[in-house]
Protein backbone atom coordinates (compact mmCIF):
# COMPACT_ATOMS: atom_id res chain seq x y z
CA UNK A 1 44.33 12.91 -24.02
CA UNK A 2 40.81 13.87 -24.73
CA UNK A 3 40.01 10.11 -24.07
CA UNK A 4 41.49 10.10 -20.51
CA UNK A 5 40.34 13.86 -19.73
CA UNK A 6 36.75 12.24 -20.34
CA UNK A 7 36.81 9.36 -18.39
CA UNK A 8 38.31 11.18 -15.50
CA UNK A 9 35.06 13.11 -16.08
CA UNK A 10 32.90 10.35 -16.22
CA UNK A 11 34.62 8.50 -13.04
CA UNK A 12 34.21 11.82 -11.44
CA UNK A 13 30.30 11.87 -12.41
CA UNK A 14 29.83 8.26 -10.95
CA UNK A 15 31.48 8.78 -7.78
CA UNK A 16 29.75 12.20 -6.79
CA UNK A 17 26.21 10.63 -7.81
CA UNK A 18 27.10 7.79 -5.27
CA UNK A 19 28.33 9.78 -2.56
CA UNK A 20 25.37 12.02 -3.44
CA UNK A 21 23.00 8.96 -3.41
CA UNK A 22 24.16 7.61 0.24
CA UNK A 23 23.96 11.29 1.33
CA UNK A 24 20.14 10.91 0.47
CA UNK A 25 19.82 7.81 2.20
CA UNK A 26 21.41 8.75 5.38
CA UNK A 27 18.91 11.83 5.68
CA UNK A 28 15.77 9.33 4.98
CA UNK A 29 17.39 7.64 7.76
CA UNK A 30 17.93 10.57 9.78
CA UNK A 31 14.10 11.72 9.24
CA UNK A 32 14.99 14.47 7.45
CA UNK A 33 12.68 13.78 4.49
CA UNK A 34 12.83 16.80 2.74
CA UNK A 35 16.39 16.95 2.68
CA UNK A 36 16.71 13.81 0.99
CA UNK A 37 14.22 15.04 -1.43
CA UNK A 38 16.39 17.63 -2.15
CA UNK A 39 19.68 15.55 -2.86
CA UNK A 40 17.75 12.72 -4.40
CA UNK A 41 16.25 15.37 -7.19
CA UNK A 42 19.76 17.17 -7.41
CA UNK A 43 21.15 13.66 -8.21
CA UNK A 44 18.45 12.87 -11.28
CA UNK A 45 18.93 16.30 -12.28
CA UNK A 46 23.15 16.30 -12.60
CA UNK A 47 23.72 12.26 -13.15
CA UNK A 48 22.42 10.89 -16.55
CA UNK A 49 22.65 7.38 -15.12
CA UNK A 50 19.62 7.14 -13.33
CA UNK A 51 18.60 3.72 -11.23
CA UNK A 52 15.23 2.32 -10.13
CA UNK A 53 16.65 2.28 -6.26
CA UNK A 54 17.21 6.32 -6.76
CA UNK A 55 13.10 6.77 -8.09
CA UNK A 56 11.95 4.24 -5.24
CA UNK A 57 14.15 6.08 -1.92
CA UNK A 58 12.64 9.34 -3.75
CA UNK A 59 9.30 8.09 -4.13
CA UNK A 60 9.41 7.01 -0.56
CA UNK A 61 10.70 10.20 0.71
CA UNK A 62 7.59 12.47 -1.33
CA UNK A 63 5.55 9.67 0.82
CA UNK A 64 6.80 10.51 3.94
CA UNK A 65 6.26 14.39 3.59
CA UNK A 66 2.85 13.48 2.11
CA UNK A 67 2.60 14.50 -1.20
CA UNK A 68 0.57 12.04 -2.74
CA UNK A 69 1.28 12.79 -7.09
CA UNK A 70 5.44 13.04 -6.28
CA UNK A 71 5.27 9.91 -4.73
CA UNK A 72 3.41 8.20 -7.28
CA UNK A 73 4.95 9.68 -10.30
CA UNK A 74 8.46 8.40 -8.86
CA UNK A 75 7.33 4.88 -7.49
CA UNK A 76 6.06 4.69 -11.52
CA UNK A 77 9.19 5.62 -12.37
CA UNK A 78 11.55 3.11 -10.62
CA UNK A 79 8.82 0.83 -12.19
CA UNK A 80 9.91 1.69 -15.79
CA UNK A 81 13.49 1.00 -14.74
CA UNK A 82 12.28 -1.95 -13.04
CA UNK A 83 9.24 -3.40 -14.13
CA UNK A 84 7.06 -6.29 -11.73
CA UNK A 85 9.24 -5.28 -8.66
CA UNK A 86 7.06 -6.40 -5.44
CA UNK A 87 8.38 -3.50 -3.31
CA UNK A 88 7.72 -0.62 -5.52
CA UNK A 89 4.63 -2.15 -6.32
CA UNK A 90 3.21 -2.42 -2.64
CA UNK A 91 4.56 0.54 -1.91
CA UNK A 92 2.90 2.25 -5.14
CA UNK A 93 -0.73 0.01 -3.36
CA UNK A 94 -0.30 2.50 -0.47
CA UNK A 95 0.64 5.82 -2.27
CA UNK A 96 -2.05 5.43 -4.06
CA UNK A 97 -4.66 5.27 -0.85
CA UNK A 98 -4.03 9.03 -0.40
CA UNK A 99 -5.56 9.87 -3.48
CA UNK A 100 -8.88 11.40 -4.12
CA UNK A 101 -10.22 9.70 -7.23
CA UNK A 102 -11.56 6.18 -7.36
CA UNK A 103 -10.94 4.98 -10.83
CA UNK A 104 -12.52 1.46 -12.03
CA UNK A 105 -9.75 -0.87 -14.28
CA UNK A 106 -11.70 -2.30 -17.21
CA UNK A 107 -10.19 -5.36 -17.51
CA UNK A 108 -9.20 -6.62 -21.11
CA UNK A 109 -11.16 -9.69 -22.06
CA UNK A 110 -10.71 -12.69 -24.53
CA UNK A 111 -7.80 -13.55 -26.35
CA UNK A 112 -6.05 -10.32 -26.21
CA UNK A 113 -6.16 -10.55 -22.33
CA UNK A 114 -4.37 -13.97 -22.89
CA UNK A 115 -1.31 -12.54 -25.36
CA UNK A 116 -1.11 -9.53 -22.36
CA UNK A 117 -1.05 -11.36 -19.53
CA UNK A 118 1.69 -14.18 -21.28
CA UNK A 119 3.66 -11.18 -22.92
CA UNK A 120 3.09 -9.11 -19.65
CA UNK A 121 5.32 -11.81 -17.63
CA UNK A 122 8.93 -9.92 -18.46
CA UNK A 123 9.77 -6.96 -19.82
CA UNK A 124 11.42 -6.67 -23.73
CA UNK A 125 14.65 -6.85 -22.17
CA UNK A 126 14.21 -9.89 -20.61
CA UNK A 127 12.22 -11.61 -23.35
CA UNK A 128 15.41 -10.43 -25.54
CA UNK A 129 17.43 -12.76 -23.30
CA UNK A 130 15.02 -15.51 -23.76
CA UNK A 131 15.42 -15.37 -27.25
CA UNK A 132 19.03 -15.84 -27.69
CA UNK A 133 18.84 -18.68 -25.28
CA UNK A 134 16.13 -20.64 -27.00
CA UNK A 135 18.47 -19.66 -30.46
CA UNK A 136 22.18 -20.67 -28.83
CA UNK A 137 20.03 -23.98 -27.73
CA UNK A 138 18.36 -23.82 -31.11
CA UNK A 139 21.89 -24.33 -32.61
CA UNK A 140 23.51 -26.89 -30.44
CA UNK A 141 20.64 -29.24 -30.81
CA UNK A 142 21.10 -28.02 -35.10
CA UNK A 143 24.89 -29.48 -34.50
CA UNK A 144 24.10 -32.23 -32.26
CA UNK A 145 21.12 -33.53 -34.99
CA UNK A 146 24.33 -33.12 -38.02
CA UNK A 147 26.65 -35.01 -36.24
CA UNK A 148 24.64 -37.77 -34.72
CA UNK A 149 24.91 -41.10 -36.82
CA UNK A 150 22.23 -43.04 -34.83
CA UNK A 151 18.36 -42.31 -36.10
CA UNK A 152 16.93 -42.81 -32.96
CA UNK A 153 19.34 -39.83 -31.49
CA UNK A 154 18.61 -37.96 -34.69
CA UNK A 155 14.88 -37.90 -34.56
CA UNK A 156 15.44 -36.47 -30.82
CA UNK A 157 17.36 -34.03 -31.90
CA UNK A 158 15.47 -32.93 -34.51
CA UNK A 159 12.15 -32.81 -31.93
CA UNK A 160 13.98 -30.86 -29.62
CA UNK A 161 14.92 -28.34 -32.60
CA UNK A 162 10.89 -27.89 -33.62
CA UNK A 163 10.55 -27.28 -29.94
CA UNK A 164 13.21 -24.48 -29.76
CA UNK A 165 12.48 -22.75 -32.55
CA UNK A 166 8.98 -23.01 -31.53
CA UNK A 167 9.96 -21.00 -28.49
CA UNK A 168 12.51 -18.79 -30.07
CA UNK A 169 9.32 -17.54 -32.13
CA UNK A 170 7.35 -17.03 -29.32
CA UNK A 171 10.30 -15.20 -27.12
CA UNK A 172 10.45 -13.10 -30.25
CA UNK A 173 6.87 -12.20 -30.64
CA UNK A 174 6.36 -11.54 -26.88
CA UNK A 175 9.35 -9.22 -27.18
CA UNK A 176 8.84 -7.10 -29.90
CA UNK A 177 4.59 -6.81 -28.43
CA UNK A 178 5.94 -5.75 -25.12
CA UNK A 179 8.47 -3.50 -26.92
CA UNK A 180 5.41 -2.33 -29.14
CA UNK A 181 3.72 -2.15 -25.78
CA UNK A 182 6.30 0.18 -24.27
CA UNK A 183 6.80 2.62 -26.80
CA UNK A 184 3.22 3.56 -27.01
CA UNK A 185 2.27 3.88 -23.67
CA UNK A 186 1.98 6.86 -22.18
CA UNK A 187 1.24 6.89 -18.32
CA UNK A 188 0.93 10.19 -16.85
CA UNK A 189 0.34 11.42 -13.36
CA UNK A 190 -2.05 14.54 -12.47
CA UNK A 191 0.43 16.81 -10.31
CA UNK A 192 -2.31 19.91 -9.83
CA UNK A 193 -4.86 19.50 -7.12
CA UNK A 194 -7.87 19.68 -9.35
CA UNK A 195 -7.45 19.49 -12.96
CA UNK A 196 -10.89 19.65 -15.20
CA UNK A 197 -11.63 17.44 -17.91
CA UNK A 198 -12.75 19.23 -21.18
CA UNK A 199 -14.99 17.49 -24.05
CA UNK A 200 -12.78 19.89 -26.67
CA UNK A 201 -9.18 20.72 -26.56
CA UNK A 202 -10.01 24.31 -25.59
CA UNK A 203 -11.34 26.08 -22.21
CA UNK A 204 -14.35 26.62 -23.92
CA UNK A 205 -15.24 22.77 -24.04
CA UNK A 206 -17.37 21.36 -21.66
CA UNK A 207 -16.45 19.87 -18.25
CA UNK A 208 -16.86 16.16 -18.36
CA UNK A 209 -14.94 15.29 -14.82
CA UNK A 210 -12.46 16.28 -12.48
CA UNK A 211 -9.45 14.49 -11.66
CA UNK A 212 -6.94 14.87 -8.40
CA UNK A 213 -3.77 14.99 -7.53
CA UNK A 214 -2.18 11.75 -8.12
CA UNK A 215 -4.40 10.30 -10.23
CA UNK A 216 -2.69 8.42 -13.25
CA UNK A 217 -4.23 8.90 -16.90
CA UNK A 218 -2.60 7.74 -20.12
CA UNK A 219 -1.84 10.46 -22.97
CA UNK A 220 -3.00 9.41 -26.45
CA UNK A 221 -2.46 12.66 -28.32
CA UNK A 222 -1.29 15.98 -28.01
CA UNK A 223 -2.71 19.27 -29.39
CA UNK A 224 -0.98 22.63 -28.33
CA UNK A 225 -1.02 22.31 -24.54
CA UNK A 226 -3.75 20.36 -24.56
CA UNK A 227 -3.39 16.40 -24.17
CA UNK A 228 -6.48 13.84 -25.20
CA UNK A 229 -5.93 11.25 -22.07
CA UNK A 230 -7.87 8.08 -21.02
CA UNK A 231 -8.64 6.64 -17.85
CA UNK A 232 -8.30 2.99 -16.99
CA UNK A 233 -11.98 2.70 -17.20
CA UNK A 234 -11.83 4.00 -20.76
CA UNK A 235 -13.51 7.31 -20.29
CA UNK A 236 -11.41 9.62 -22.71
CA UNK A 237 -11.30 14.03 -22.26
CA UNK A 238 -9.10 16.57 -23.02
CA UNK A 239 -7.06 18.07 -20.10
CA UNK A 240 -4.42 20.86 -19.74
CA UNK A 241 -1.16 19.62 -20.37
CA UNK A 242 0.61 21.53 -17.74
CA UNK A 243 -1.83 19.84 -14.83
CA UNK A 244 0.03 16.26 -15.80
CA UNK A 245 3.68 14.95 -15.81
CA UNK A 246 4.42 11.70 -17.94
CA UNK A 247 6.38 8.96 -16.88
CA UNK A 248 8.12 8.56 -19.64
């Protein structure tokens, strides 16, 4: 009873997030922007099972009405969800032309700019995939190399297999960097208008810069309120935690 009682629950759950969901779209449609805010944020906030296409309409909407960090911090979000997606991305391109600061990407160079850009191609859920196909292939060339009598079909087979597992290692490694990758990356977007950036973890440190709404820094450590964040040009400060909102 207590099985069915929480399905009906969870059917229940699905169905008013949906109807919820198209509610939101209809009001984008509709121009009402900030009504579509509204049901879009009172959808993330009641359903659990949250979708890329919910972060993108809602990023969207915060666009329409203007409000540059919203936007971003949403269109970053769907992004998570669903990484390398061309719309978000473009769209993300234009959010980010509202914003104040002009922040220079120091590219990485050498041979770890190689192993990011090839692990950088999927996501670890995706290189996951690739990895059981390279093993299931892995094994049917292992069974086709047993059974074959003739040598000529057997030294095939057996190429084929250094090939595979060649790539199964690779799908593996790519994974478990980009899962690495994941997990300890911590985007963050500046939600107050002007946040200052300290040299110490305490109001008392001096002012290095000042970032603006929008603006996305990545969190490497947390003190009290206070979070240690770089930029993409690799300048490094202390900021008020309550002036950000990570991504993750």
């Amino acid at each position: 009873m207590k099985h069915i009682v929480y399905l009906f629950l969870l059917i229940t759950q699905v169905f008013f997030a949906q109807s919820s969901f198209e509610k939101g779209n209809a009001l984008y449609q509709k121009g009402q922007y900030q009504q579509a805010v509204d049901v879009y944020e009172s959808v993330i906030k009641e359903d659990k099972q949250q979708s890329a296409e919910l972060y993108f309409n809602l990023a969207n909407s915060y666009y329409k009405l203007n409000k540059v960090a919203p936007s971003i911090y949403n269109y970053e979000k769907a992004l998570v969800l669903k990484p390398h997606d061309p719309e978000t991305l473009n769209n993300l391109k234009f959010a980010k032309k509202l914003t104040i600061d002009e922040i220079k990407e120091v590219p990485k160079v050498g041979f770890a700019k190689l192993i990011q850009n090839f692990t950088g191609i999927f996501d670890y859920n995706i290189w996951a995939k690739i990895a059981v196909g390279f093993g299931f292939l892995f094994l049917l060339a292992f069974i086709g190399y047993y059974f074959s009598e003739l040598t000529l079909t057997k030294r095939i087979y057996f190429i084929g297999m250094f090939i595979l597992l060649v790539a199964l290692l690779l799908s593996i490694f790519a994974g478990m960097s980009e899962k690495n990758h994941f997990d300890n990356d911590r985007p963050a977007i500046v939600f107050s208008e002007l946040s200052e950036v300290r040299s110490e973890p305490q109001k008392a440190g001096a002012a290095i810069f000042l970032l603006h709404e929008g603006s996305k820094v990545y969190v490497m450590e947390t003190l009290g309120k206070w979070k240690k964040i770089e930029l993409t040009d690799r300048t490094e400060g202390w900021i008020d935690g309550t002036t950000i909102k990570e991504v993750k």
